[in-house]
PDB file of N, CA and C in Angstrom:
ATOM      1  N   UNK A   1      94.562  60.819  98.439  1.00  0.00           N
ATOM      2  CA  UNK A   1      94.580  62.181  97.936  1.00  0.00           C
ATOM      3  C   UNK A   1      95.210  63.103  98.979  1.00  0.00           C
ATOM      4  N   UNK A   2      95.768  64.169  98.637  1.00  0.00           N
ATOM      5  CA  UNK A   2      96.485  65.003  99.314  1.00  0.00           C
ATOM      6  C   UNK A   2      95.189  66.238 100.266  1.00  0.00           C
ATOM      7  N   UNK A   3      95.852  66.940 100.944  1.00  0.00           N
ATOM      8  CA  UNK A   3      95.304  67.346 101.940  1.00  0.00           C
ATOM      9  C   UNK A   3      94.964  68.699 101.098  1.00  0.00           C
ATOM     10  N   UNK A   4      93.628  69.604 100.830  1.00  0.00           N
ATOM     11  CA  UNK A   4      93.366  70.413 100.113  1.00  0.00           C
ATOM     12  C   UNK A   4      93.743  72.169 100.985  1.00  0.00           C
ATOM     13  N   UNK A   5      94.078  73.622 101.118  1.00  0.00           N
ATOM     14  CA  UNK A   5      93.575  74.188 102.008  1.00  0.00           C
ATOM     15  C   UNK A   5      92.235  75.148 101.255  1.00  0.00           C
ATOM     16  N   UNK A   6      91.210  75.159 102.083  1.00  0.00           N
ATOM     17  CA  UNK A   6      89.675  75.622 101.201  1.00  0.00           C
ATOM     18  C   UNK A   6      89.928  77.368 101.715  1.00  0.00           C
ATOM     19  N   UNK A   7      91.442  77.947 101.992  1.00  0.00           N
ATOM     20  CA  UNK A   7      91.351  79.193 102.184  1.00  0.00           C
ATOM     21  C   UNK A   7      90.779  79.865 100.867  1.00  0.00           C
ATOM     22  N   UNK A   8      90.997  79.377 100.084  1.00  0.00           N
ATOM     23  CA  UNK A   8      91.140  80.509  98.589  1.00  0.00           C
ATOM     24  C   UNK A   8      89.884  80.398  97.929  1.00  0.00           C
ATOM     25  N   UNK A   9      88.924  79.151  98.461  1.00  0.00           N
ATOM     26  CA  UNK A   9      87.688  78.811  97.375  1.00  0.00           C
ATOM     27  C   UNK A   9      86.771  79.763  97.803  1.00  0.00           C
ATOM     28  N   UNK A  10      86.739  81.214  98.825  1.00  0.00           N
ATOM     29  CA  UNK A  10      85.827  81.718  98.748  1.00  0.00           C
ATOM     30  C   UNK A  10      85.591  83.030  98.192  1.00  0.00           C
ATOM     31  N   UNK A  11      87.183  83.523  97.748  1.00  0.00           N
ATOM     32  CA  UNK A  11      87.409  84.850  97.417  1.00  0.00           C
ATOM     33  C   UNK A  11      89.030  85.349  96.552  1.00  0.00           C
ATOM     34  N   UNK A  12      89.265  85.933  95.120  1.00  0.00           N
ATOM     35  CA  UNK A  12      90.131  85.747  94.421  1.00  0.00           C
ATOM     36  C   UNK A  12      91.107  86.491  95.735  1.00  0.00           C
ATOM     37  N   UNK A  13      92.215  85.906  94.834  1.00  0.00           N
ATOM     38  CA  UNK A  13      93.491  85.937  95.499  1.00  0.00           C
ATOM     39  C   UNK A  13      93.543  88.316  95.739  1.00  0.00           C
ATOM     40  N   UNK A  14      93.277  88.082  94.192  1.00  0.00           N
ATOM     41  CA  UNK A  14      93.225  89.901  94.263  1.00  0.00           C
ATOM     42  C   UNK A  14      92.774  90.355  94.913  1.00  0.00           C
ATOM     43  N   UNK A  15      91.971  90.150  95.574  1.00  0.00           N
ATOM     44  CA  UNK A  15      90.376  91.159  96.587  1.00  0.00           C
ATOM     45  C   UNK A  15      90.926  90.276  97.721  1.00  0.00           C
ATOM     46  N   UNK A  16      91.916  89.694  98.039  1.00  0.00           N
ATOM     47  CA  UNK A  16      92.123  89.353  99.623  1.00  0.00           C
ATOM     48  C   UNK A  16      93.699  89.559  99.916  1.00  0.00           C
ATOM     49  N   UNK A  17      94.734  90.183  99.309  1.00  0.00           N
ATOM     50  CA  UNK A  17      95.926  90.526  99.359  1.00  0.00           C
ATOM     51  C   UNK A  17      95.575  91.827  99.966  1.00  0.00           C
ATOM     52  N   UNK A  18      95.006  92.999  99.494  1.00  0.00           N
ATOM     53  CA  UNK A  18      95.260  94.446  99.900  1.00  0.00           C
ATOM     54  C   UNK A  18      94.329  93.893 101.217  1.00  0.00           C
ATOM     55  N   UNK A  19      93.136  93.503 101.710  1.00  0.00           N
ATOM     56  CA  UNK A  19      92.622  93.411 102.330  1.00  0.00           C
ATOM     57  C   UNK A  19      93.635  92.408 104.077  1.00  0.00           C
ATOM     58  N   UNK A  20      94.491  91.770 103.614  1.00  0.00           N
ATOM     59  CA  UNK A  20      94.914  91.173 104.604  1.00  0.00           C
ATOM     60  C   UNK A  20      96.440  92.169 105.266  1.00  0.00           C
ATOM     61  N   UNK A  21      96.729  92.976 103.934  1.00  0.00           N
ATOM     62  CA  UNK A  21      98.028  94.068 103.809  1.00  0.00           C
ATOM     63  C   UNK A  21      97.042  95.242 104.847  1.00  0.00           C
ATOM     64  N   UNK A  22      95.905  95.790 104.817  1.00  0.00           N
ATOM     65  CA  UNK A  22      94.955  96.788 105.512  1.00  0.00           C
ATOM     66  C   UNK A  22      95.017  95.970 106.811  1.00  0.00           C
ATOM     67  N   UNK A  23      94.558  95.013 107.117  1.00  0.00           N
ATOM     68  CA  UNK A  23      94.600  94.563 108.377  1.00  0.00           C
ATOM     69  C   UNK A  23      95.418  94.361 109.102  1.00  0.00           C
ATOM     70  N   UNK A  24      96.741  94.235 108.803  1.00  0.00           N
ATOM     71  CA  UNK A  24      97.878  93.931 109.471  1.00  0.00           C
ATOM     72  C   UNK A  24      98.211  95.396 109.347  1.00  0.00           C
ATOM     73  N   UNK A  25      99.074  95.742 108.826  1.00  0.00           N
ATOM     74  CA  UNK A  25      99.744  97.088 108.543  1.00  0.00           C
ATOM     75  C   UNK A  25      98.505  98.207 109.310  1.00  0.00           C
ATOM     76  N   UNK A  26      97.526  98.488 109.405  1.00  0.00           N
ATOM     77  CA  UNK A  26      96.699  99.512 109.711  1.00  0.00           C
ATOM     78  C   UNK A  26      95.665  98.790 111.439  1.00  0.00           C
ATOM     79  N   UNK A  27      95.415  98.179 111.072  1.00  0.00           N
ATOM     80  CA  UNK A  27      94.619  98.014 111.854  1.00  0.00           C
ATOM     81  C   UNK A  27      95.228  96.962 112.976  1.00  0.00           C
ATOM     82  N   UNK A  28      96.502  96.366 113.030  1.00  0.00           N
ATOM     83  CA  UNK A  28      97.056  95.737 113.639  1.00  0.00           C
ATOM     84  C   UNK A  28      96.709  94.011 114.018  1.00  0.00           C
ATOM     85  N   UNK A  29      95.639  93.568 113.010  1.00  0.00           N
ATOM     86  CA  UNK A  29      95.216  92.771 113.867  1.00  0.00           C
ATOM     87  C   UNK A  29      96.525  91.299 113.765  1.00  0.00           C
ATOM     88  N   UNK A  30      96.575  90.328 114.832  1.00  0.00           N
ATOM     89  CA  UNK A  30      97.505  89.206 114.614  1.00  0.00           C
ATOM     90  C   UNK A  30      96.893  88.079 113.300  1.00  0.00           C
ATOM     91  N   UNK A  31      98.219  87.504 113.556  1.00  0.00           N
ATOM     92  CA  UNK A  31      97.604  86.857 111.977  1.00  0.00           C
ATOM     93  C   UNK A  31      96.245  85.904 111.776  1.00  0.00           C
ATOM     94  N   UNK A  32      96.164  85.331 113.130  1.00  0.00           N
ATOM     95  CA  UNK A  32      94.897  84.272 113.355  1.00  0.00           C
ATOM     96  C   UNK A  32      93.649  84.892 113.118  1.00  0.00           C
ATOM     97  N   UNK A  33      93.806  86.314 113.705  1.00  0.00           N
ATOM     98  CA  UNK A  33      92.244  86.999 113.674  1.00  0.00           C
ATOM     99  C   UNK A  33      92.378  87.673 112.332  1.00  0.00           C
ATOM    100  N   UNK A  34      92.828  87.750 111.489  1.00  0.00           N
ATOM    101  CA  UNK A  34      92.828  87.897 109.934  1.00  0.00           C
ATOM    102  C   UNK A  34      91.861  86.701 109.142  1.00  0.00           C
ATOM    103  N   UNK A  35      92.473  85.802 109.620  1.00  0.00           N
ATOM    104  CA  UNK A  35      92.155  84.108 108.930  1.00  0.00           C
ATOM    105  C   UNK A  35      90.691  84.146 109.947  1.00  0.00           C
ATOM    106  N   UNK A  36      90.301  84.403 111.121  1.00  0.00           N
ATOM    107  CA  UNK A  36      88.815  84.231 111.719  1.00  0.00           C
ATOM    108  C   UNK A  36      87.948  85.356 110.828  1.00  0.00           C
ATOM    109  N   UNK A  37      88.402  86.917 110.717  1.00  0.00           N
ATOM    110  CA  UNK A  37      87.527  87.866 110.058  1.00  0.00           C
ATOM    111  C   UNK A  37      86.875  87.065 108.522  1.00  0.00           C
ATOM    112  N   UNK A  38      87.638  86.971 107.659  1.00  0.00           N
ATOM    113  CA  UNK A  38      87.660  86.265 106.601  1.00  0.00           C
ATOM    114  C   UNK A  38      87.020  84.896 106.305  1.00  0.00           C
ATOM    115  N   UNK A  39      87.148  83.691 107.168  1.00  0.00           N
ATOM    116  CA  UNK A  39      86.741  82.490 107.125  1.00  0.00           C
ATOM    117  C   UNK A  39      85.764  81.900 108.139  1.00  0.00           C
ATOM    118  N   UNK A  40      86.095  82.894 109.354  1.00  0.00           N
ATOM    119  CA  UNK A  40      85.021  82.106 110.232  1.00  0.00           C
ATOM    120  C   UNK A  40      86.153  81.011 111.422  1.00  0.00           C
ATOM    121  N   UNK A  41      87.735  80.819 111.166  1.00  0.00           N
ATOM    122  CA  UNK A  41      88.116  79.691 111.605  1.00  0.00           C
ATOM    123  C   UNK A  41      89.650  80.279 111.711  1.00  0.00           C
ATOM    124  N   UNK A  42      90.238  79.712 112.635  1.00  0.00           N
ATOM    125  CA  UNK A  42      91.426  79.795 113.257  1.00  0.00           C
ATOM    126  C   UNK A  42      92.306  78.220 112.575  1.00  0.00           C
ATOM    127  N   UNK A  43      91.707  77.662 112.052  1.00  0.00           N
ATOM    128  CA  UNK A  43      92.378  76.515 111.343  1.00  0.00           C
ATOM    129  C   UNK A  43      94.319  76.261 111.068  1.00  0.00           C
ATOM    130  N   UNK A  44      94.129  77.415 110.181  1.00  0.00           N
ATOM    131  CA  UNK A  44      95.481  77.668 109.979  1.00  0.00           C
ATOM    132  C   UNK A  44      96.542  78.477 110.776  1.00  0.00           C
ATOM    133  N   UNK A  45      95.779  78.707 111.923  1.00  0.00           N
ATOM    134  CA  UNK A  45      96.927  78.782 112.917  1.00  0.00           C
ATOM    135  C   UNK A  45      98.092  80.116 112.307  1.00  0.00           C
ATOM    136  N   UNK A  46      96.962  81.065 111.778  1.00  0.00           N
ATOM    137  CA  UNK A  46      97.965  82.329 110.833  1.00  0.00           C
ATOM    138  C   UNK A  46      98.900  81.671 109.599  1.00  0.00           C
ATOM    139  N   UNK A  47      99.073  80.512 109.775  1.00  0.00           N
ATOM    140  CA  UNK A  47     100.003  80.308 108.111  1.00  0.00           C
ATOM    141  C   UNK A  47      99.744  80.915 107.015  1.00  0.00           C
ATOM    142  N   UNK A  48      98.989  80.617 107.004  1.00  0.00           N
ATOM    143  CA  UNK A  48      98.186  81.296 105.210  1.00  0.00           C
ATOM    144  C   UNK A  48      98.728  82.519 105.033  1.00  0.00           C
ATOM    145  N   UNK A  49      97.953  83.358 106.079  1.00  0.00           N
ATOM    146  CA  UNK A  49      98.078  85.156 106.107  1.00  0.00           C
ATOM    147  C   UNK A  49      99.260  85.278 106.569  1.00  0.00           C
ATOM    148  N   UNK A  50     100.387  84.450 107.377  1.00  0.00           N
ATOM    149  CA  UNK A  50     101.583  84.812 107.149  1.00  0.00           C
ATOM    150  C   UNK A  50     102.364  84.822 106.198  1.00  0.00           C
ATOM    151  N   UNK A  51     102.026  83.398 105.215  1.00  0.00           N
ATOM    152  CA  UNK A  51     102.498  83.377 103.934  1.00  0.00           C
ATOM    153  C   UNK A  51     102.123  84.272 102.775  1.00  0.00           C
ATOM    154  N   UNK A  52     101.101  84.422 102.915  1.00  0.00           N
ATOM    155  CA  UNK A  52     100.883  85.711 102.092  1.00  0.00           C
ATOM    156  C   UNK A  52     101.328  87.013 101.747  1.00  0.00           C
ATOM    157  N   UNK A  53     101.542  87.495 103.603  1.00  0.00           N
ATOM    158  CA  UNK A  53     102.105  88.733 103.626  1.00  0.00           C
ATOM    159  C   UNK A  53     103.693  89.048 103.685  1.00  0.00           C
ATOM    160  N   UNK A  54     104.831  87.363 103.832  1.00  0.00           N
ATOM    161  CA  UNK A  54     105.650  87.468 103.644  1.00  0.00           C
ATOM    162  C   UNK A  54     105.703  87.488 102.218  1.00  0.00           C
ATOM    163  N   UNK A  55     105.110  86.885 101.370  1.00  0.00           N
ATOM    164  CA  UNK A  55     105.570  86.916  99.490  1.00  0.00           C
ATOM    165  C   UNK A  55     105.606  87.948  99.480  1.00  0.00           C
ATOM    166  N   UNK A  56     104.428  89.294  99.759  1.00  0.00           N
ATOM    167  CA  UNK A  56     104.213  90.531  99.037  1.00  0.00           C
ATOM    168  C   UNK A  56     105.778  91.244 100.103  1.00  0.00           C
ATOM    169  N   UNK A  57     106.449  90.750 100.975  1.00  0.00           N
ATOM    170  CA  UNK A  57     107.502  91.159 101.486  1.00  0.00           C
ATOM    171  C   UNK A  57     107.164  92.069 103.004  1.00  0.00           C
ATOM    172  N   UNK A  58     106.056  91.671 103.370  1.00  0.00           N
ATOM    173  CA  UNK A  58     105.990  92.167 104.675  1.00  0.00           C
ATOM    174  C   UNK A  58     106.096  91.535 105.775  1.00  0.00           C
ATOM    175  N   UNK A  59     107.435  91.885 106.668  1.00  0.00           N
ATOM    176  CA  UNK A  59     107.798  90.795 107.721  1.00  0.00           C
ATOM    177  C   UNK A  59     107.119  90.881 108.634  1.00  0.00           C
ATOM    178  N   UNK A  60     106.537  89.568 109.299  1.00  0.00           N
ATOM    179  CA  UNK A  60     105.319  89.334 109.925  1.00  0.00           C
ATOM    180  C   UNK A  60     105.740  88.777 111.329  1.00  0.00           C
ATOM    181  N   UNK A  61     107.270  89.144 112.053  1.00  0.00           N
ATOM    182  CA  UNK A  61     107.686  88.746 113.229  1.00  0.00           C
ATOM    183  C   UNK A  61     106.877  89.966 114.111  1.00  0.00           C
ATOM    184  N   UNK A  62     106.446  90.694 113.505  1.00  0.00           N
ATOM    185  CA  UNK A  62     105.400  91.585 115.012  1.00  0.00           C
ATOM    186  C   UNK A  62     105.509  93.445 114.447  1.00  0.00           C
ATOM    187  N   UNK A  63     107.175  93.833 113.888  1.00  0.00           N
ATOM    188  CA  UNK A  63     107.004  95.246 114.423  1.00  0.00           C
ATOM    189  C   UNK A  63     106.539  96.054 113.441  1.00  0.00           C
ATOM    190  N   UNK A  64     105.815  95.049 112.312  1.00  0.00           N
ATOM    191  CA  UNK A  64     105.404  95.499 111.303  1.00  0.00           C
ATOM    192  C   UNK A  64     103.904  95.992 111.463  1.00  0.00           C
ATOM    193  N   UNK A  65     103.064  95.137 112.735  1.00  0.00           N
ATOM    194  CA  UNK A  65     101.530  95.135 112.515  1.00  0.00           C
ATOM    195  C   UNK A  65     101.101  96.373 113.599  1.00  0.00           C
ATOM    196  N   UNK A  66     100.383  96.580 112.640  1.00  0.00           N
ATOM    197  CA  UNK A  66      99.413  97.924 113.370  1.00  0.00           C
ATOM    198  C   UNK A  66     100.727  99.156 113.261  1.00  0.00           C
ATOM    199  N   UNK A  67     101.896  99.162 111.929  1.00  0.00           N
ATOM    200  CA  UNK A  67     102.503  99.974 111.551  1.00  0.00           C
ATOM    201  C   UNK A  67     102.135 101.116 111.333  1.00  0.00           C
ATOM    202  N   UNK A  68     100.960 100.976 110.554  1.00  0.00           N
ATOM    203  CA  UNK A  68     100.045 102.525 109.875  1.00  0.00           C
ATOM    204  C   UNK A  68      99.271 102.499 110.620  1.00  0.00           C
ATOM    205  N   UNK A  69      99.061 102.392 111.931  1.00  0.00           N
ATOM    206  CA  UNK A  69      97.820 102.488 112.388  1.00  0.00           C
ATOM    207  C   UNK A  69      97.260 104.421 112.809  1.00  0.00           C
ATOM    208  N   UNK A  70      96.311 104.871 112.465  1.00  0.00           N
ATOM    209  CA  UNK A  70      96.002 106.377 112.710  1.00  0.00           C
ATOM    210  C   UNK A  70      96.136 106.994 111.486  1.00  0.00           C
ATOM    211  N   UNK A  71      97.133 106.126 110.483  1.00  0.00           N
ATOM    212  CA  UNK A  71      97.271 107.154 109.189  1.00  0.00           C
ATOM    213  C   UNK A  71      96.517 106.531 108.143  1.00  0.00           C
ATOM    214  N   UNK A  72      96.261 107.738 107.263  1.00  0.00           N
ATOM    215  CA  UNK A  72      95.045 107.658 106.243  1.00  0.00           C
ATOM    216  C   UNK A  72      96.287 106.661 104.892  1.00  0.00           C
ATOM    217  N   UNK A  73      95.744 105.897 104.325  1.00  0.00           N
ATOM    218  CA  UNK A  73      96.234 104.699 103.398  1.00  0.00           C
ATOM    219  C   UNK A  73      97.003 105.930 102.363  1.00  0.00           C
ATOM    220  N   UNK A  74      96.094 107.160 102.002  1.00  0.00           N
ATOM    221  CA  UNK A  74      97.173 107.938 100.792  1.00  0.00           C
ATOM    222  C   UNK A  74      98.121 108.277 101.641  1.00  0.00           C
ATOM    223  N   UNK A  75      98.199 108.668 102.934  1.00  0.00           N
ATOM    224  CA  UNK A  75      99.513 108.818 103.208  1.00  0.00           C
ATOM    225  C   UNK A  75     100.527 108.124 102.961  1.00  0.00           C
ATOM    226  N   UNK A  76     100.189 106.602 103.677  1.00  0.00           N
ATOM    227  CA  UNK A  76     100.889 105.452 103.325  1.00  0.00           C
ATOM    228  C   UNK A  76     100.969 105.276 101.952  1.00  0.00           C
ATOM    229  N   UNK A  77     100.252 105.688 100.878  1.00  0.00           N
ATOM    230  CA  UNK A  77     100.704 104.898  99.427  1.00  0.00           C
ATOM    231  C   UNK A  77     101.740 106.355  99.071  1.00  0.00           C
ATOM    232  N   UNK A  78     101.082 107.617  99.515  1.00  0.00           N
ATOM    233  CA  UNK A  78     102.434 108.597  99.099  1.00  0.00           C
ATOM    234  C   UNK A  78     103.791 108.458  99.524  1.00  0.00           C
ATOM    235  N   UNK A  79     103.918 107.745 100.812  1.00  0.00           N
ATOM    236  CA  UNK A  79     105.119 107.429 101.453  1.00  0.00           C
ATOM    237  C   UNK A  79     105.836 105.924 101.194  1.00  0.00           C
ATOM    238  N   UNK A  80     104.979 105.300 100.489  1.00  0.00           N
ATOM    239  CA  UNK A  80     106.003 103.985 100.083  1.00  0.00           C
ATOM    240  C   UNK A  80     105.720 104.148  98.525  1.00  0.00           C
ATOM    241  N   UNK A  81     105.348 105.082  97.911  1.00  0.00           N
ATOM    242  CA  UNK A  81     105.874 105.058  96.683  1.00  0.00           C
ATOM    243  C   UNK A  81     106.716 106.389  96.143  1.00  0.00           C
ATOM    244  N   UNK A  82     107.393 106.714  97.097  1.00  0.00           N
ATOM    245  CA  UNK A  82     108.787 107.541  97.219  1.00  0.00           C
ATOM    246  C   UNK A  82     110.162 106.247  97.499  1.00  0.00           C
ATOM    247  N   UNK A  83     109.926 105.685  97.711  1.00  0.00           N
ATOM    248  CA  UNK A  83     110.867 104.004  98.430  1.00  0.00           C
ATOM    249  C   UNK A  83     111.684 104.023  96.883  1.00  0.00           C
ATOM    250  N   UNK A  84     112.768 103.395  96.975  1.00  0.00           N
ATOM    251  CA  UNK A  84     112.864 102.280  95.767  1.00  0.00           C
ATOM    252  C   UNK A  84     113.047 101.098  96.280  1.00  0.00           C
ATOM    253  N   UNK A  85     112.487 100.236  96.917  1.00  0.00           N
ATOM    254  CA  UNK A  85     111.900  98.989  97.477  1.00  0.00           C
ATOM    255  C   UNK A  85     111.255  98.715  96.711  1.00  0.00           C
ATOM    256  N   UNK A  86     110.995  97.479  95.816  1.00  0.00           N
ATOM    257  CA  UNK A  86     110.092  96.823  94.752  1.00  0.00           C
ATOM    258  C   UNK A  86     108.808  96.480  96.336  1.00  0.00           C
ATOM    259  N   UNK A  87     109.492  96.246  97.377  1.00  0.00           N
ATOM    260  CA  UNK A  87     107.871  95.740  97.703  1.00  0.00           C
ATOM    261  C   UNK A  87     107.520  96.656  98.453  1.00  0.00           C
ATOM    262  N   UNK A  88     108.156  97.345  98.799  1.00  0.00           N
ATOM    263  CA  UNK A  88     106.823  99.067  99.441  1.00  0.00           C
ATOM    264  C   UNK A  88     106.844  99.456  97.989  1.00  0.00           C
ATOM    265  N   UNK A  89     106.835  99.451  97.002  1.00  0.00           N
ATOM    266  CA  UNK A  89     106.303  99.825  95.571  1.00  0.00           C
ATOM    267  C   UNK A  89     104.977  98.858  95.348  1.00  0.00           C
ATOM    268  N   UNK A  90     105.075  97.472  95.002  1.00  0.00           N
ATOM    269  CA  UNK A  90     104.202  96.725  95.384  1.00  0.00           C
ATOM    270  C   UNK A  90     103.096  97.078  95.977  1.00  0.00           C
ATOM    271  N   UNK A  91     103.400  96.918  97.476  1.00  0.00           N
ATOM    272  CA  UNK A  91     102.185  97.486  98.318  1.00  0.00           C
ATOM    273  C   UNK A  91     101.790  98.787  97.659  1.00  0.00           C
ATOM    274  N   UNK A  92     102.566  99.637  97.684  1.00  0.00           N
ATOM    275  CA  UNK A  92     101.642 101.315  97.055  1.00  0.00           C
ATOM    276  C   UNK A  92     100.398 100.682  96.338  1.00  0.00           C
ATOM    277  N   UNK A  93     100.636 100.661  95.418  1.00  0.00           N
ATOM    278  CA  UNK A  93     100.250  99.908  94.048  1.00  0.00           C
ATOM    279  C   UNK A  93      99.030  98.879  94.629  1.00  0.00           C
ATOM    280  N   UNK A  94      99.302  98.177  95.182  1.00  0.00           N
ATOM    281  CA  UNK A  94      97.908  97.216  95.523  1.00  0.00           C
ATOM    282  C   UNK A  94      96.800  98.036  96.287  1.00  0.00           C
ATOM    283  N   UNK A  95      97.684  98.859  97.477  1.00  0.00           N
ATOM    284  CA  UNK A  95      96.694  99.602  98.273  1.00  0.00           C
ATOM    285  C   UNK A  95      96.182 100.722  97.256  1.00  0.00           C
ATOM    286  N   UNK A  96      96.784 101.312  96.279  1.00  0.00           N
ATOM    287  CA  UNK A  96      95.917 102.138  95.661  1.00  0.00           C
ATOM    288  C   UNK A  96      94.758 101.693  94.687  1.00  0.00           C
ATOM    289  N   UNK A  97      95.546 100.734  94.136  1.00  0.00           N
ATOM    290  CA  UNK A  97      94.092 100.177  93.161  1.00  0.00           C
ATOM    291  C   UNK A  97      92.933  99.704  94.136  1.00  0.00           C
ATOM    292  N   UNK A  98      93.179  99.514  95.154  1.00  0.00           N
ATOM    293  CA  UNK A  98      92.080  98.743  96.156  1.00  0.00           C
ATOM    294  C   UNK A  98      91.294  99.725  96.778  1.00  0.00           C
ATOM    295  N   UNK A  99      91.857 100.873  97.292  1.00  0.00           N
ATOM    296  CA  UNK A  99      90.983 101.992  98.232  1.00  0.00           C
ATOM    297  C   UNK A  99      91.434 103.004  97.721  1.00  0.00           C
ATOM    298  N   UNK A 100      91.901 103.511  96.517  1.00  0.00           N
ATOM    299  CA  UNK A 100      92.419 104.935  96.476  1.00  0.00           C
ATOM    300  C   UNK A 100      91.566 104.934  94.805  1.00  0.00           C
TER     301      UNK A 100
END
């Protein structure tokens, strides 16, 4: 049998996208201590939460994290949903249904 990853069996995909987009983008943290807050475990070595946050289109080589850090999230959702970027539209959109 193939190798399973048990990231996802504890919490829907929905309620852990804006939450891993808040941590990186605002609060700066690196990708490993995303995957420890959440699971308890450094396992994945940030893959997961890198893969994640590259689909939703946020590049995760560094000068992205702790981007918003000091600013309040409506700022950030008023300012990337002025963009025409489908994925700072995206993000608006997730971060508002999530905390706004």
């Amino acid at each position: 049998m193939f190798k399973i990853y048990r990231f996802f069996e504890y919490r829907d995909l929905d309620e852990l996208i804006p939450e891993f987009l808040y941590y990186y983008l605002f609060e700066g943290l690196i990708l490993k201590d995303i995957e420890e807050k959440f699971y308890g475990s450094r396992e994945y070595k940030g893959w997961l939460s890198k893969s994640l946050l590259n689909y939703y289109g946020v590049d995760t080589s560094g000068e992205n994290k702790g981007l918003y850090n000091g600013r309040s999230i409506q700022s950030v959702v008023d300012e990337l949903s002025t963009s025409n970027d489908m994925a700072h539209l995206r993000i608006a959109h997730i971060l508002k249904k999530k905390y706004l």
